[in-house]
Protein backbone atom coordinates (compact mmCIF):
# COMPACT_ATOMS: atom_id res chain seq x y z
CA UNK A 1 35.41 89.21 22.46
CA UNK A 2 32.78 91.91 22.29
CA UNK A 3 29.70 91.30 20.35
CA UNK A 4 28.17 93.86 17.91
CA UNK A 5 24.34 93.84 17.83
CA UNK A 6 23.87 95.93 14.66
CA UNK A 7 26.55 94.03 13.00
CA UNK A 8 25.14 90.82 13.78
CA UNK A 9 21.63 92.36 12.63
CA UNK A 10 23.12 93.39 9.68
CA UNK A 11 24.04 89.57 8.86
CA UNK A 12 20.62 88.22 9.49
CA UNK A 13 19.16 90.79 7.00
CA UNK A 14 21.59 90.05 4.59
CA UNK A 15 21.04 86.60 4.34
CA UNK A 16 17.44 87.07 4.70
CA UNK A 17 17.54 89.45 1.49
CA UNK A 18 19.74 86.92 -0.18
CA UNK A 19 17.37 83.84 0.26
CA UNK A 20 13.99 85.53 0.44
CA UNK A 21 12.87 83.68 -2.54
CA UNK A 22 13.87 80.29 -0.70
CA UNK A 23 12.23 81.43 1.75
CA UNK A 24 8.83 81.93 -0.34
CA UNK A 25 9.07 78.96 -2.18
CA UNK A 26 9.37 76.95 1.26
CA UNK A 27 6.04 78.78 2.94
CA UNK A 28 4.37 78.49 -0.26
CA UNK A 29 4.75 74.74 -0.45
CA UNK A 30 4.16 74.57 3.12
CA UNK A 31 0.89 76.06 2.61
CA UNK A 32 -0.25 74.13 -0.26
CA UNK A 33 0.66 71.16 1.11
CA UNK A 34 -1.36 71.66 4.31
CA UNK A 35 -4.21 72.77 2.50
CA UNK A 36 -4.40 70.26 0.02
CA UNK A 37 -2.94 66.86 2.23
CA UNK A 38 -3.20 68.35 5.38
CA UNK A 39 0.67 67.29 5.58
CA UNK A 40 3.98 68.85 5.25
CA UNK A 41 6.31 65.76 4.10
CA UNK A 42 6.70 64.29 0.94
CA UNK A 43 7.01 60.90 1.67
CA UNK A 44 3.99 60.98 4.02
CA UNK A 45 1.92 62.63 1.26
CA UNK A 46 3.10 59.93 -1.21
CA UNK A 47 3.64 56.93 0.43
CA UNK A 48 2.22 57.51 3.84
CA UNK A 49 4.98 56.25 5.77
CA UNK A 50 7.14 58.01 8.14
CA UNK A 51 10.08 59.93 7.32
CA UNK A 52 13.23 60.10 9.28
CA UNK A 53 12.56 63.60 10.23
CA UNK A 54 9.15 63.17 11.05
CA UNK A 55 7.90 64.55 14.19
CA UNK A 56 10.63 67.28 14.67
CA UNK A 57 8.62 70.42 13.79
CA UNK A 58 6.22 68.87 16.84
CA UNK A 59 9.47 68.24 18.43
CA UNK A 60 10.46 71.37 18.13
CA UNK A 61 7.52 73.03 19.15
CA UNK A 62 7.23 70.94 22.44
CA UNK A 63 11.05 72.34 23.13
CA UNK A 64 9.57 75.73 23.06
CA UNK A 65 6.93 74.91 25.37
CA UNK A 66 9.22 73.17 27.59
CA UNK A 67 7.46 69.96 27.12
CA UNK A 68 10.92 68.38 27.11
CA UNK A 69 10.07 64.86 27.43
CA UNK A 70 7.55 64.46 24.96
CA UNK A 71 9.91 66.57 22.24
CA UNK A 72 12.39 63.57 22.80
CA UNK A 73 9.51 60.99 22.74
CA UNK A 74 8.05 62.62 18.90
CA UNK A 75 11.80 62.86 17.80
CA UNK A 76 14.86 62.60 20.18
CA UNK A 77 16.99 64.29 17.23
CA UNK A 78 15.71 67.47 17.78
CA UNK A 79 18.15 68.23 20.58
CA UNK A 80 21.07 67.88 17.77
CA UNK A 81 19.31 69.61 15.50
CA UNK A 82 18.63 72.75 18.18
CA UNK A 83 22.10 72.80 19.16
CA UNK A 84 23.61 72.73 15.42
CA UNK A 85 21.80 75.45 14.29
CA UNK A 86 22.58 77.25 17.63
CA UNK A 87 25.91 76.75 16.85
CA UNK A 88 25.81 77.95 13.21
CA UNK A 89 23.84 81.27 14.12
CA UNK A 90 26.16 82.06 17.18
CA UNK A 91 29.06 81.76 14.60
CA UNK A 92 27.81 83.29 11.59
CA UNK A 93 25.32 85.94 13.35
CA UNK A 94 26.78 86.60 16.60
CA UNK A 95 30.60 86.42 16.14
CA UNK A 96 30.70 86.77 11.89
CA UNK A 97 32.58 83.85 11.52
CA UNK A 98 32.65 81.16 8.89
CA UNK A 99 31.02 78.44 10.58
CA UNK A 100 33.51 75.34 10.35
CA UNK A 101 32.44 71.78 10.20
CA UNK A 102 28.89 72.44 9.56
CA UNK A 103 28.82 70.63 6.54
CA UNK A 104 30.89 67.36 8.76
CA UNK A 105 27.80 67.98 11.65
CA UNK A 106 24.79 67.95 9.11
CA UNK A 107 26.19 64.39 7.77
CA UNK A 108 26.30 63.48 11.23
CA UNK A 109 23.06 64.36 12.48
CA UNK A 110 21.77 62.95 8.77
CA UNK A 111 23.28 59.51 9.75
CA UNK A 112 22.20 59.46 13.44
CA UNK A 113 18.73 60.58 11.69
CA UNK A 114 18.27 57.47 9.51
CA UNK A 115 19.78 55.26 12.83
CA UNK A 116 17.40 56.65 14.74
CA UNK A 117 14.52 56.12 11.93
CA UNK A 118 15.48 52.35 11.65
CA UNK A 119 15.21 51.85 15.13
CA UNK A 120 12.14 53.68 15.94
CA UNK A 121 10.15 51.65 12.64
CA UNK A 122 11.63 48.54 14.15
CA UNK A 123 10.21 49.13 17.89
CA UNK A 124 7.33 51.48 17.36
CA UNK A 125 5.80 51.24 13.52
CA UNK A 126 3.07 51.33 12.65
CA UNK A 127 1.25 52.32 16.58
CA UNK A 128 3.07 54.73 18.19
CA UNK A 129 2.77 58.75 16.48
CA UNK A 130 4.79 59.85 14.47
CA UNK A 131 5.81 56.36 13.53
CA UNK A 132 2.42 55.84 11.77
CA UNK A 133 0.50 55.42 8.81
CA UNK A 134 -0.93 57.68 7.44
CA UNK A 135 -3.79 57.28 5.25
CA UNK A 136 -4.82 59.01 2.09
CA UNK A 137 -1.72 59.02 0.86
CA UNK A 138 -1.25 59.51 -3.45
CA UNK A 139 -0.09 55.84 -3.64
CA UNK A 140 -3.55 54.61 -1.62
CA UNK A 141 -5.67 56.94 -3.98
CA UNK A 142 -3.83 55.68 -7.33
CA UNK A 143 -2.56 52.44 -6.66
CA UNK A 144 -4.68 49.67 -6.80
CA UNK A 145 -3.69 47.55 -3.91
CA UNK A 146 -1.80 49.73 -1.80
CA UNK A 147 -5.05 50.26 0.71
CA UNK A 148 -4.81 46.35 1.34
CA UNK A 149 -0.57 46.52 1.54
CA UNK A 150 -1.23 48.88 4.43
CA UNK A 151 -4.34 47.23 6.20
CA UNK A 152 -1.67 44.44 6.24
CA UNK A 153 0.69 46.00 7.78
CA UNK A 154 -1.43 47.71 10.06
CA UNK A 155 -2.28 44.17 11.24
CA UNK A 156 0.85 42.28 11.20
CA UNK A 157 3.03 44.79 12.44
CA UNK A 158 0.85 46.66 15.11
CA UNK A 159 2.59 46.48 18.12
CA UNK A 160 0.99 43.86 20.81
């Protein structure tokens, strides 16, 4: 099976034509965000909770720097998520195929995600970054209350 560069460069540039606007949208809100919240995640900007996918662009980043341990530590998902879109690009870049299952692996990781997120609130919320609060969120600037709901639970649930 020989690989052809320009063919496979030819992909990536068609795709990146085809969702250049996506592409915008998702750097624009990016940028917004950060500049207005100082955050990137919705639920952290509105609720100032956790997500399950938070700490995998720090993940990520630490896999880069080959500060292995500490990408598993901020979000041990972001092997799976690494090696899924390895897989995708490989088939649809490198060998032009349709890549099968991807759809069957995204639900996958998605589930293992939200285990993952249950287990990490139950063991390491609200101490332990990423699973922390984060304050200044819309709800603690609008809703009356919501400043003392998570003083509470910054006290009651802090680990010992």
């Amino acid at each position: 099976m020989k690989i052809n560069l320009k063919q496979a460069a030819d992909r990536v540039w068609k795709d990146v034509k085809e969702y250049k606007w996506l592409g915008i949208v998702l750097v624009t809100y990016y940028l917004l965000m950060e500049l207005v919240f100082s955050a990137f995640c919705p639920l952290v900007i509105i609720t100032g909770f956790p997500c399950p996918g938070c700490g995998i662009t720090r993940a990520f980043f630490c896999v880069l720097t080959g500060q292995f341990q500490r990408a598993w530590s901020l979000n041990p998902l972001i092997y799976a998520v690494i090696l899924t879109a390895l897989y995708a690009g490989v088939q649809r870049y490198l060998l032009g195929r349709k890549v099968r299952g991807l759809k069957k692996i995204i639900c996958i990781v998605a589930v293992l995600m939200i285990l993952v997120y249950g287990y990490r609130m139950y063991c390491y919320f609200p101490g332990r970054p990423p699973m922390s609060i984060t304050r200044g969120s819309l709800f603690e600037r609008t809703l009356p209350g919501y400043s003392e709901i998570l003083n509470f639970i910054q006290r009651r649930c802090a680990p010992k």
